[in-house]
Protein backbone atom coordinates (compact mmCIF):
# COMPACT_ATOMS: atom_id res chain seq x y z
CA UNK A 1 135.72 98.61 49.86
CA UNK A 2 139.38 99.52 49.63
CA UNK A 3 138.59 103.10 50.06
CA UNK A 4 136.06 102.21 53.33
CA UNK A 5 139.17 100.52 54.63
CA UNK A 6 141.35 103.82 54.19
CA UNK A 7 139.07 105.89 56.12
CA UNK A 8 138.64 103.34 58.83
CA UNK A 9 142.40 103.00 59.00
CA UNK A 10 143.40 106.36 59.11
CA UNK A 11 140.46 107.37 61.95
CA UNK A 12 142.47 104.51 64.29
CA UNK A 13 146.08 106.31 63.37
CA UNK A 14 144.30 109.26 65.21
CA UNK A 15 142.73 107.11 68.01
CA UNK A 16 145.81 105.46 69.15
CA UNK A 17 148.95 107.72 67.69
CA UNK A 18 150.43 104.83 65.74
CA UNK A 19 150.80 103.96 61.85
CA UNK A 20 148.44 101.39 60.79
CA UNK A 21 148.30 100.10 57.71
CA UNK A 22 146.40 97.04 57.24
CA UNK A 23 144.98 96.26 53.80
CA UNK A 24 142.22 93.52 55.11
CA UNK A 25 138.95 93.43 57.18
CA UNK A 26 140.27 90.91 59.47
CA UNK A 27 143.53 93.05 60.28
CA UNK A 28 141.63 96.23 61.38
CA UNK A 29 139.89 94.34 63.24
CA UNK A 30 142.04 93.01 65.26
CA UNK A 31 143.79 96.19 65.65
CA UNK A 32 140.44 97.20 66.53
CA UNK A 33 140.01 95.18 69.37
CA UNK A 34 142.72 95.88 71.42
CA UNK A 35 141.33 99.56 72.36
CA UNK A 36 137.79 98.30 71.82
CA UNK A 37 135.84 95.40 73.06
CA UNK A 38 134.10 93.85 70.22
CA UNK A 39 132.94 90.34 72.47
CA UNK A 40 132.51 89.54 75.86
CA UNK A 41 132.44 85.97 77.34
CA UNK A 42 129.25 86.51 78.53
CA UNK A 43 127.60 88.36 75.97
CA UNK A 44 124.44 86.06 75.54
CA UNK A 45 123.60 85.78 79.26
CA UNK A 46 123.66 89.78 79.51
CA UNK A 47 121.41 89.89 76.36
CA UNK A 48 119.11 88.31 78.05
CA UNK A 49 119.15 89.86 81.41
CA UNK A 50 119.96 93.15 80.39
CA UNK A 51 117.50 93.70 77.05
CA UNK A 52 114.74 92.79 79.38
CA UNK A 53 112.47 96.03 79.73
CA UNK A 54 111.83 96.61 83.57
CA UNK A 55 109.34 95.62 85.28
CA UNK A 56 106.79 98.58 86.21
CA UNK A 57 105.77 98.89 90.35
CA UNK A 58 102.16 97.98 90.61
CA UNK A 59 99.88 101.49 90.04
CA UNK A 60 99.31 102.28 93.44
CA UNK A 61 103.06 101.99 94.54
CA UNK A 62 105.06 105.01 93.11
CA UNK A 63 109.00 105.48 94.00
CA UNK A 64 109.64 109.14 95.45
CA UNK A 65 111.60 111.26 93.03
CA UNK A 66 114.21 111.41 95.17
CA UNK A 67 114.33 107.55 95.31
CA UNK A 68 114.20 107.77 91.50
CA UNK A 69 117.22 110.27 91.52
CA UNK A 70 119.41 109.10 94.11
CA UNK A 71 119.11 105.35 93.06
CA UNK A 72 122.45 104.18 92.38
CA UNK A 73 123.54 103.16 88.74
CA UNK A 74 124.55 99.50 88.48
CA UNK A 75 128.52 98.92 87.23
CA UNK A 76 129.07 97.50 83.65
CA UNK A 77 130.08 93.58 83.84
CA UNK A 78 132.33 94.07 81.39
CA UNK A 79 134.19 96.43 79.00
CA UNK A 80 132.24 94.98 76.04
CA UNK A 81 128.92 94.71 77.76
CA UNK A 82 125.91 96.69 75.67
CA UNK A 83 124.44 99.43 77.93
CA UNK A 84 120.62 99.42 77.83
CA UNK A 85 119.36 102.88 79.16
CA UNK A 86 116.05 101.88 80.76
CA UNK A 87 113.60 104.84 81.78
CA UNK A 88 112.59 106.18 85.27
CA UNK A 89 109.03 106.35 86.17
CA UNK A 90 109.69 109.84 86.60
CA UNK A 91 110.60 110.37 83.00
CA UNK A 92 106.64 109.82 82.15
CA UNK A 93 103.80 112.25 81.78
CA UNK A 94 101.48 111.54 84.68
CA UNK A 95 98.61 113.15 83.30
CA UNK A 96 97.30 114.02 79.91
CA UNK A 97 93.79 116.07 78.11
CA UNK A 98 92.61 114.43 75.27
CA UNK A 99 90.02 115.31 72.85
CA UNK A 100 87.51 113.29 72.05
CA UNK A 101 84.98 112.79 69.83
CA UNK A 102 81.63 114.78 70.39
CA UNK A 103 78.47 112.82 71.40
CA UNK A 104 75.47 113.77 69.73
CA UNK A 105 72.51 114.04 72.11
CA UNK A 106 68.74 113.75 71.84
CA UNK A 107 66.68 115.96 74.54
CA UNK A 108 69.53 117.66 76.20
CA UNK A 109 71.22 121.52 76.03
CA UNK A 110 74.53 119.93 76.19
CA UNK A 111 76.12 116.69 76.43
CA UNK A 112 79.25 114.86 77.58
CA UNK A 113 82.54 117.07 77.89
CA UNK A 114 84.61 116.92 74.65
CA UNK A 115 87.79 116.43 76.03
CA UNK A 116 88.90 113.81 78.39
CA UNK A 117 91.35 113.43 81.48
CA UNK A 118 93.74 110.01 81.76
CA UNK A 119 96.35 109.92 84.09
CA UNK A 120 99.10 107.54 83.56
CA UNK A 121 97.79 104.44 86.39
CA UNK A 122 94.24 104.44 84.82
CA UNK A 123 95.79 104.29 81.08
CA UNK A 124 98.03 101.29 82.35
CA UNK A 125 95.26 99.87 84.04
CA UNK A 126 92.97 100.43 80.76
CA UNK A 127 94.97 99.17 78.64
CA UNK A 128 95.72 95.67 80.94
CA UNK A 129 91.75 94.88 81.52
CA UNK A 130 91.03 95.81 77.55
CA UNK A 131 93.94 93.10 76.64
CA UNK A 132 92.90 90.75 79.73
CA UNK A 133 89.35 90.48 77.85
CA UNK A 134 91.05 90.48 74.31
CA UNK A 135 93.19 87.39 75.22
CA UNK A 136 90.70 85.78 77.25
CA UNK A 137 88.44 85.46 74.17
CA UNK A 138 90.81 84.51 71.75
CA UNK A 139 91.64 81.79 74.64
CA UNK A 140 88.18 81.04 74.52
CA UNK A 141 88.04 80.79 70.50
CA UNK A 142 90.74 78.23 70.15
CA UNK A 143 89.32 76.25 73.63
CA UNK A 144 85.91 76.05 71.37
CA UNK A 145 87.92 75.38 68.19
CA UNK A 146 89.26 72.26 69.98
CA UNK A 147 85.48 71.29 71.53
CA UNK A 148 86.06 71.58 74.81
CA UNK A 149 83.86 74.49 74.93
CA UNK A 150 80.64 73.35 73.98
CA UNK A 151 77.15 74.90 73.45
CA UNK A 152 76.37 78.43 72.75
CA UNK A 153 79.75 80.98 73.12
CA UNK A 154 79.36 84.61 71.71
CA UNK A 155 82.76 86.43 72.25
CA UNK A 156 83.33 90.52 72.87
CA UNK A 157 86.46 91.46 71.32
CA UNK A 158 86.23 94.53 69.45
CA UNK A 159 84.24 95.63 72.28
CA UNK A 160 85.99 96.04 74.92
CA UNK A 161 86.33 99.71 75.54
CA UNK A 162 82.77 99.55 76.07
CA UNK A 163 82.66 97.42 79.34
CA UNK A 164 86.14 99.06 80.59
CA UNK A 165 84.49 102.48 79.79
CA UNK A 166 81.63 101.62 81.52
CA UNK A 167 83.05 100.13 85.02
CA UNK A 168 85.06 103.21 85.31
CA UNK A 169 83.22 105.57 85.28
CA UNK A 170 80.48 103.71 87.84
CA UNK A 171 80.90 102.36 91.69
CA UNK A 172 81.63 98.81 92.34
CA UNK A 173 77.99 99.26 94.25
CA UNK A 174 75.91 99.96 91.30
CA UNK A 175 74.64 97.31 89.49
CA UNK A 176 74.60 95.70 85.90
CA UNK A 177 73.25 93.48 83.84
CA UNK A 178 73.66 92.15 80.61
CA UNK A 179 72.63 90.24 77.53
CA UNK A 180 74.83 86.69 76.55
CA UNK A 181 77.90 88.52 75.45
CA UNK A 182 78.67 88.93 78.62
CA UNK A 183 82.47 87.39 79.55
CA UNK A 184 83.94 91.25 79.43
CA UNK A 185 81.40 92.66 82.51
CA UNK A 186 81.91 89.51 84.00
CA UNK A 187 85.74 90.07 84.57
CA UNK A 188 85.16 93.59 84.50
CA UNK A 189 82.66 93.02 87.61
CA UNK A 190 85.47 91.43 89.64
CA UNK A 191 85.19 87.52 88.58
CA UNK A 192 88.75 86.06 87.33
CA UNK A 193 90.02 84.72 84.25
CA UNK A 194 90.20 81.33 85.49
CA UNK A 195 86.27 81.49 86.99
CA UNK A 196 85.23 82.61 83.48
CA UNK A 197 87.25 79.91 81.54
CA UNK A 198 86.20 77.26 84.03
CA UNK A 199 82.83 78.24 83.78
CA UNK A 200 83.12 78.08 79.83
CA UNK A 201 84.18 74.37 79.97
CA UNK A 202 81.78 73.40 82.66
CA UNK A 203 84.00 72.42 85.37
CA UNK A 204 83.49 72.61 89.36
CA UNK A 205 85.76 76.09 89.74
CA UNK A 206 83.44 77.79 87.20
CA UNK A 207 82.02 80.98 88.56
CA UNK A 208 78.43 79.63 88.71
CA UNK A 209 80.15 76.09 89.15
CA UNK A 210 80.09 74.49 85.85
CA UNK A 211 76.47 75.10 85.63
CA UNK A 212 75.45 78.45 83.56
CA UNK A 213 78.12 78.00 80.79
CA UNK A 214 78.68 81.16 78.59
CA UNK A 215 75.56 82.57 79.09
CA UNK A 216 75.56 82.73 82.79
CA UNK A 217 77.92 84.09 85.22
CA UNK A 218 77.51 86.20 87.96
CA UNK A 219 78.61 88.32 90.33
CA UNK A 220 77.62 90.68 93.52
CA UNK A 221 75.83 93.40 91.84
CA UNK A 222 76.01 92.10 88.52
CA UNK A 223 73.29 90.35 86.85
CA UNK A 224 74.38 88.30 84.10
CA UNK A 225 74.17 86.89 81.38
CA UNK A 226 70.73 86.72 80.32
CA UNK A 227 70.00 83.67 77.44
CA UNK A 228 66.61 85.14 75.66
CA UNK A 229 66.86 88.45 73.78
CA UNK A 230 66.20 91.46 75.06
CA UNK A 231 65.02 89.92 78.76
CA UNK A 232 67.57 91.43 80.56
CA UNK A 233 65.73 95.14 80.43
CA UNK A 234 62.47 94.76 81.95
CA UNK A 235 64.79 93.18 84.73
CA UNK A 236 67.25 96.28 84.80
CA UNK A 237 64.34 98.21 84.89
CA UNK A 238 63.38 96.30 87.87
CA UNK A 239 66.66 96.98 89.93
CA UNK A 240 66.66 100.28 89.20
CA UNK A 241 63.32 100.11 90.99
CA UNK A 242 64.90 98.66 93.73
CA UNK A 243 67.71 101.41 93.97
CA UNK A 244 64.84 103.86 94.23
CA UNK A 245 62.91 102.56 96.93
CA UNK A 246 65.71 102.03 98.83
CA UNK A 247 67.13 105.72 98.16
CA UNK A 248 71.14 104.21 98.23
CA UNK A 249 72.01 106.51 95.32
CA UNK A 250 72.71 103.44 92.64
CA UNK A 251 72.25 103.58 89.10
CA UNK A 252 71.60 100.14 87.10
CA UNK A 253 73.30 99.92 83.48
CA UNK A 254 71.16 97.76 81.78
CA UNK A 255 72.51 96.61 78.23
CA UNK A 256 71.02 95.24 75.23
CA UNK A 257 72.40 95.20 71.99
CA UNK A 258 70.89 96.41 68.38
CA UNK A 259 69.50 93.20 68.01
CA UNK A 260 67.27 93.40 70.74
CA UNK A 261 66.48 97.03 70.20
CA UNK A 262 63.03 95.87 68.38
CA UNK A 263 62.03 93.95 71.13
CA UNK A 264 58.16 95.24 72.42
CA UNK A 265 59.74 94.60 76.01
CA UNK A 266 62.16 97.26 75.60
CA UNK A 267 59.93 100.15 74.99
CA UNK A 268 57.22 98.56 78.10
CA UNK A 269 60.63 99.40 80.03
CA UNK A 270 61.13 102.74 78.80
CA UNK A 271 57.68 103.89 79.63
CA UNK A 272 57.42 102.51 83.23
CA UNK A 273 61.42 103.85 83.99
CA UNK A 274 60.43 107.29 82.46
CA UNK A 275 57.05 107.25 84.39
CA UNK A 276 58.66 106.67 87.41
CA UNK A 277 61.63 108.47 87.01
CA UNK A 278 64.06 105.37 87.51
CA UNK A 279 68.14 105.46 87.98
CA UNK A 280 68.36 103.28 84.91
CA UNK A 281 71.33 104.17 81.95
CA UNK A 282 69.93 101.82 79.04
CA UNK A 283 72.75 101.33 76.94
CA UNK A 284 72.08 100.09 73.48
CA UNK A 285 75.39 97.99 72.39
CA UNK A 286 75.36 99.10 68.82
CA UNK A 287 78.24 96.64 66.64
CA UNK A 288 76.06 96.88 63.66
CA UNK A 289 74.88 93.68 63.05
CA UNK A 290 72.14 91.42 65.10
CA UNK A 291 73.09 88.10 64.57
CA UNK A 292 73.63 88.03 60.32
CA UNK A 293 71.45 91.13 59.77
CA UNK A 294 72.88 94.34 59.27
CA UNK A 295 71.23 97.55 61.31
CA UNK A 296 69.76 98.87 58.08
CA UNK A 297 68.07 96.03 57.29
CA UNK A 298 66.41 94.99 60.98
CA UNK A 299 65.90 99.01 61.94
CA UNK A 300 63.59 101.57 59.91
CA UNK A 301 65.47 104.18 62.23
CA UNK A 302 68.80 103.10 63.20
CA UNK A 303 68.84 106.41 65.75
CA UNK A 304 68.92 103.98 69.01
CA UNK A 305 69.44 106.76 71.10
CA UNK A 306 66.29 108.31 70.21
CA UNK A 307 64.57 104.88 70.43
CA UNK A 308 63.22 106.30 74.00
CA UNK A 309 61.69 109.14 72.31
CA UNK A 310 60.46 111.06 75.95
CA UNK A 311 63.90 110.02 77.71
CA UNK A 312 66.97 111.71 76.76
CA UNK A 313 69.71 110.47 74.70
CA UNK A 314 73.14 110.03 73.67
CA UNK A 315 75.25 108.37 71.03
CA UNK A 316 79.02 107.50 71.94
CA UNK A 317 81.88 106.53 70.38
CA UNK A 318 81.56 102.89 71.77
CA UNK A 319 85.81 101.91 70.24
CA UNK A 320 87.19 104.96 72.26
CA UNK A 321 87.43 103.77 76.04
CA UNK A 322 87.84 107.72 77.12
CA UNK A 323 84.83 108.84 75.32
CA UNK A 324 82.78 105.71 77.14
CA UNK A 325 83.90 106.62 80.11
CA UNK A 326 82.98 110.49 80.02
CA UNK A 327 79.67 109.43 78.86
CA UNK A 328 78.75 106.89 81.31
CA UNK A 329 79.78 109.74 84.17
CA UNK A 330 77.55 111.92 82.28
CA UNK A 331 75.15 109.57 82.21
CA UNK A 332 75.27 108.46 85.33
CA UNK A 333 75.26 112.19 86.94
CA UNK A 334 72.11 112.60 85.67
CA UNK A 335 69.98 109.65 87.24
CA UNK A 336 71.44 110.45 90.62
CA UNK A 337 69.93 113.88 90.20
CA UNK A 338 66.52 112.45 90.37
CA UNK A 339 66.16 113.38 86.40
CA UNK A 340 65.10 109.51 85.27
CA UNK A 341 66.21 107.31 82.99
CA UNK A 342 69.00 107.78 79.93
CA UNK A 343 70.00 105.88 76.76
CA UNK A 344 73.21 106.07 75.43
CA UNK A 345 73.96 104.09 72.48
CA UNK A 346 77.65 102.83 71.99
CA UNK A 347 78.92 102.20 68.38
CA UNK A 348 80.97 99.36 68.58
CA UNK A 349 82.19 96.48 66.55
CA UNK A 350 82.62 92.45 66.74
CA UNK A 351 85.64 91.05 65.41
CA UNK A 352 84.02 87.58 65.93
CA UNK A 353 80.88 86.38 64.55
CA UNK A 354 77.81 86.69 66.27
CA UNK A 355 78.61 83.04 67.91
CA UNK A 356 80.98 80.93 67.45
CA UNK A 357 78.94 78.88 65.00
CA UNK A 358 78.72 81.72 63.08
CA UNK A 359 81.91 82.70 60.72
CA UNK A 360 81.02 86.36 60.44
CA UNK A 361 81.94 86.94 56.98
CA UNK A 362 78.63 85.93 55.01
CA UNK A 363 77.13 88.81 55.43
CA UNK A 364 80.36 91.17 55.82
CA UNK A 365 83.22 91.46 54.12
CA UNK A 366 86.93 90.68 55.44
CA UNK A 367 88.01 93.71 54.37
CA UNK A 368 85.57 95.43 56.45
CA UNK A 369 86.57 93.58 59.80
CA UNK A 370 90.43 94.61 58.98
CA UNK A 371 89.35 97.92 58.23
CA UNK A 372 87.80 98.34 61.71
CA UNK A 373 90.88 97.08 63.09
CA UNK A 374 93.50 98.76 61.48
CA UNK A 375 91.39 102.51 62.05
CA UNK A 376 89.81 102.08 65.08
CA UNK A 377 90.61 99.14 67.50
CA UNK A 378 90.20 100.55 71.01
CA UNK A 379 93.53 98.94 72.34
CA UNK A 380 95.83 100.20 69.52
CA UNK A 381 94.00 103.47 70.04
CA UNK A 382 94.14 103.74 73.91
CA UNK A 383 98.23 102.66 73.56
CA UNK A 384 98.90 105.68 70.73
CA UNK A 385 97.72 108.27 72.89
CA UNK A 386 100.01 107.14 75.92
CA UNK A 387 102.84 106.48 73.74
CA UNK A 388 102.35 109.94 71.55
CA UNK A 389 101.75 111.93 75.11
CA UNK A 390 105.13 110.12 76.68
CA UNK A 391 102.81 108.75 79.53
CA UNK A 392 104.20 105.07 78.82
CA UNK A 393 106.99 103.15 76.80
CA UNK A 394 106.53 100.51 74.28
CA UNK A 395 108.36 98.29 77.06
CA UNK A 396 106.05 98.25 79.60
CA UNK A 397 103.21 97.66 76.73
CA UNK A 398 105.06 94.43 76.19
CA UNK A 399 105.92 93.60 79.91
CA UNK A 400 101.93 93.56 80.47
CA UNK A 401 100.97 91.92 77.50
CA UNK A 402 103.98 88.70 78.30
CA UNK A 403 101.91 88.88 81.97
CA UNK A 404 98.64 88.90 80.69
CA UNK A 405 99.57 86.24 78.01
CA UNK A 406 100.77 83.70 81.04
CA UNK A 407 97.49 84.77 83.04
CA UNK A 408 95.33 83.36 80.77
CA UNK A 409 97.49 80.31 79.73
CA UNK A 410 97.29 79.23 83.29
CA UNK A 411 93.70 79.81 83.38
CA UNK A 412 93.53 77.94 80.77
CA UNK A 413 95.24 75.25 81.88
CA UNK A 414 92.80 74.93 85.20
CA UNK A 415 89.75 75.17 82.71
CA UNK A 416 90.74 71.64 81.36
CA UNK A 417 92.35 70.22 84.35
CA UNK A 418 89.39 70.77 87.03
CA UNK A 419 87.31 68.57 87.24
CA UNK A 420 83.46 68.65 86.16
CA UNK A 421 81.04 68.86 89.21
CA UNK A 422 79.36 65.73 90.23
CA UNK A 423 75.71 64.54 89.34
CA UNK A 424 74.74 65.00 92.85
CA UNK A 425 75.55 68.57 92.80
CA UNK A 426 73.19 69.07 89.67
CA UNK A 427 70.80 70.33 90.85
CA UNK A 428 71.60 72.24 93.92
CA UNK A 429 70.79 76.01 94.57
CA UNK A 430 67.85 76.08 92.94
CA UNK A 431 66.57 78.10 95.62
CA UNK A 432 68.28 80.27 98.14
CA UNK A 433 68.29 79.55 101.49
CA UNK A 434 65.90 77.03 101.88
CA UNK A 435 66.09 73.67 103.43
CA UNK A 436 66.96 70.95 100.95
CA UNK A 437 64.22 69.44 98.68
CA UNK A 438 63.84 66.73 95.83
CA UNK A 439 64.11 67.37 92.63
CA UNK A 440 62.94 64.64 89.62
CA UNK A 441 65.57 63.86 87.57
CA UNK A 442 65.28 63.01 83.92
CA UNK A 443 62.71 60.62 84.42
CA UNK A 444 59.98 60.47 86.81
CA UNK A 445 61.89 57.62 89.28
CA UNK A 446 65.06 59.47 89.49
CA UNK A 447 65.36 61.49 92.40
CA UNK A 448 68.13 64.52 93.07
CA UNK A 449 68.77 66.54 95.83
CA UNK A 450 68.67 70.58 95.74
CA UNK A 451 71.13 71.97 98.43
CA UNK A 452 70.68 75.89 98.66
């Protein structure tokens, strides 16, 4: 200590010309201070003004780079205030080539490009719907947790490069549908937080009013939701159908999931799509288990992107959002040539159980689900390659997540303040446009009204 003190001592003899010899802590330090501003007065009020990261200009409203170099730096409050050296936009990469993993394809010369262009707005935008859906559903687990969610609730985190991947690299005018895991297309399709939420606790401001629950939401060009295995494809099929005879250039994603990759109804679909040469990417949802049962155990061949045997195939990398999205445009490219149908099959993963009466350990390990997270989480993964390529800072991570975290809190919030809709309203649109009509009730003598 004594000889820490010496050296201390004699580097202020140089700094200010004059002998000092003091033999305690306390006495350096005041002779310290008077060349050196240890406090300020208000010190805690410009820790937390000034430690705050920045917050970013949305993605479609850049400064100029001569705004960003002529922009005046802001005076010190005081001698003893901390400087905080916050980046300029300009600072960032706006555009980065990644590699990514190599699809392997079934009935095609070549497959999806193996590298991958993100510029800097679609990463940030990536990376905000990905933790939108992440927090919505762990919103949605505690919400069920304290019952008021009720009824069936399968959540899709772990997944959620998959439905980001997938909007991306589509048009807001092609269509999708899905099977019951659906909350992630549903927000990805354009519906908010607060519709889904509302809709998951049955209340009036529910996308489908209080009336589908989980299972049902809906949007323009998106589909739902669909409660009964595998019944969603013969109906993709069908809208592709639609897209044809109407010759608008649209594709239909129609999505199923391992589970429901035995269904008979699936392969009907496959033959009338490949028959009739339909715009239809079947995407096979692949996180390895169908409800409790493992892929090996439900599947003699677990290949689901051979499953269509005479349509052509490809198997993603369903955690890697860049890799969904070059295979979707891929995919996508090739029904609009008038070439038919395509399957792609995404392997993903389900942090949850298969429902939310289902634990999701009995038949897996913990170890497993933290092993999938720790290695391959799509978020963590998307935010390492922005932060390793300098297209982002760790701040603005943080700045969106705080955002997104009071997003869904207020949703939240609405989802158990609004109320339920009334019994009168029960049974209305039924049909669609048609003039109103009764409806029995619960027992033959009670009498509702149906208002399309």
């Amino acid at each position: 200590m004594k000889n820490m003190l010496t050296i201390i001592s004699n580097a202020l003899c140089r700094i200010t010309g004059k002998n000092v010899a003091a033999q305690t802590v306390s006495e350096l330090l005041i002779d310290l201070s008077e060349y050196v501003s240890l406090t300020s007065p208000a010190a805690p009020a410009l820790a937390k003004t000034q430690r705050q990261p920045p917050k970013p200009p949305p993605v479609s409203t850049r400064a100029s780079a001569e705004q960003l170099v002529s922009a005046p730096a802001a005076p010190l409050a005081s001698p003893g205030a901390r400087v905080v050296v916050s980046r300029s936009y300009a600072d960032f990469t706006p555009q980065a080539t990644f590699d990514i993993k190599k699809c392997e394809v079934h009935r095609l010369e070549e497959g999806p490009a193996g590298k991958a262009e993100l510029t800097r707005e679609q990463g940030l935008q990536y990376y905000r719907t990905m933790q939108t859906i992440r927090r919505m559903e762990l919103r949605a687990d505690q919400l069920y947790k304290q019952k008021i969610i009720r009824g069936f609730c399968h959540l899709y985190d772990g997944q959620e490069a998959c439905a980001v991947g997938i909007e991306s690299a589509i048009n807001p005018s092609d269509h999708l549908i899905t099977a019951y895991r659906s909350h992630g297309y549903t927000y990805t399709r354009g519906v908010s937080v607060k519709e889904i939420l509302a809709e998951l606790t049955g209340r009036k401001g529910g996308v489908a009013k209080g009336k589908g629950g989980s299972m049902h939401m809906y949007a323009p060009h998106f589909y739902g939701g669909n409660g009964i295995v595998g019944a969603q494809i013969p109906l993709g099929a069908g809208i592709a159908l639609a897209c044809q005879y109407q010759g608008n250039n649209q594709v239909c994603v129609t999505l199923y999931g391992d589970g429901a990759a035995n269904q008979g109804q699936l392969f009907e679909s496959f033959n009338m799509a490949a028959l009739w040469k339909l715009p239809c990417i079947f995407i096979c949802e692949n996180n390895r288990y169908g409800m409790g049962t493992s892929v090996e155990r439900a599947s003699a061949s677990t290949d689901y992107y051979m499953r269509g045997d005479f349509i052509p195939g490809i198997r993603v990398d369903g955690m890697d959002v860049l890799c969904v999205r070059e295979a979707t445009k891929f995919a996508a490219d090739h029904c609009r040539a008038g070439k038919g149908p395509i399957v792609m099959e995404l392997q993903t993963y389900r942090y949850h159980g298969h429902s939310m009466s289902d634990p999701g350990v009995s038949y897996r390990t913990r170890e497993e689900i933290q092993e999938v997270r720790s290695k391959s989480d799509p978020i963590s993964l998307l935010k390492e390659r922005m932060l390793s390529s300098n297209m982002a800072s760790a701040e603005e991570f943080k700045v969106i997540d705080v955002e997104i975290r009071k997003e869904v809190e207020e949703a939240a919030q609405f989802a158990t303040s609004d109320p339920e809709p009334p019994l009168e309203e029960l049974c209305n649109h039924i049909f669609y446009n048609e003039a109103p009509i009764e409806v029995r009730g619960t027992n033959p003598w009670s009498k509702l009204k149906s208002v399309s």
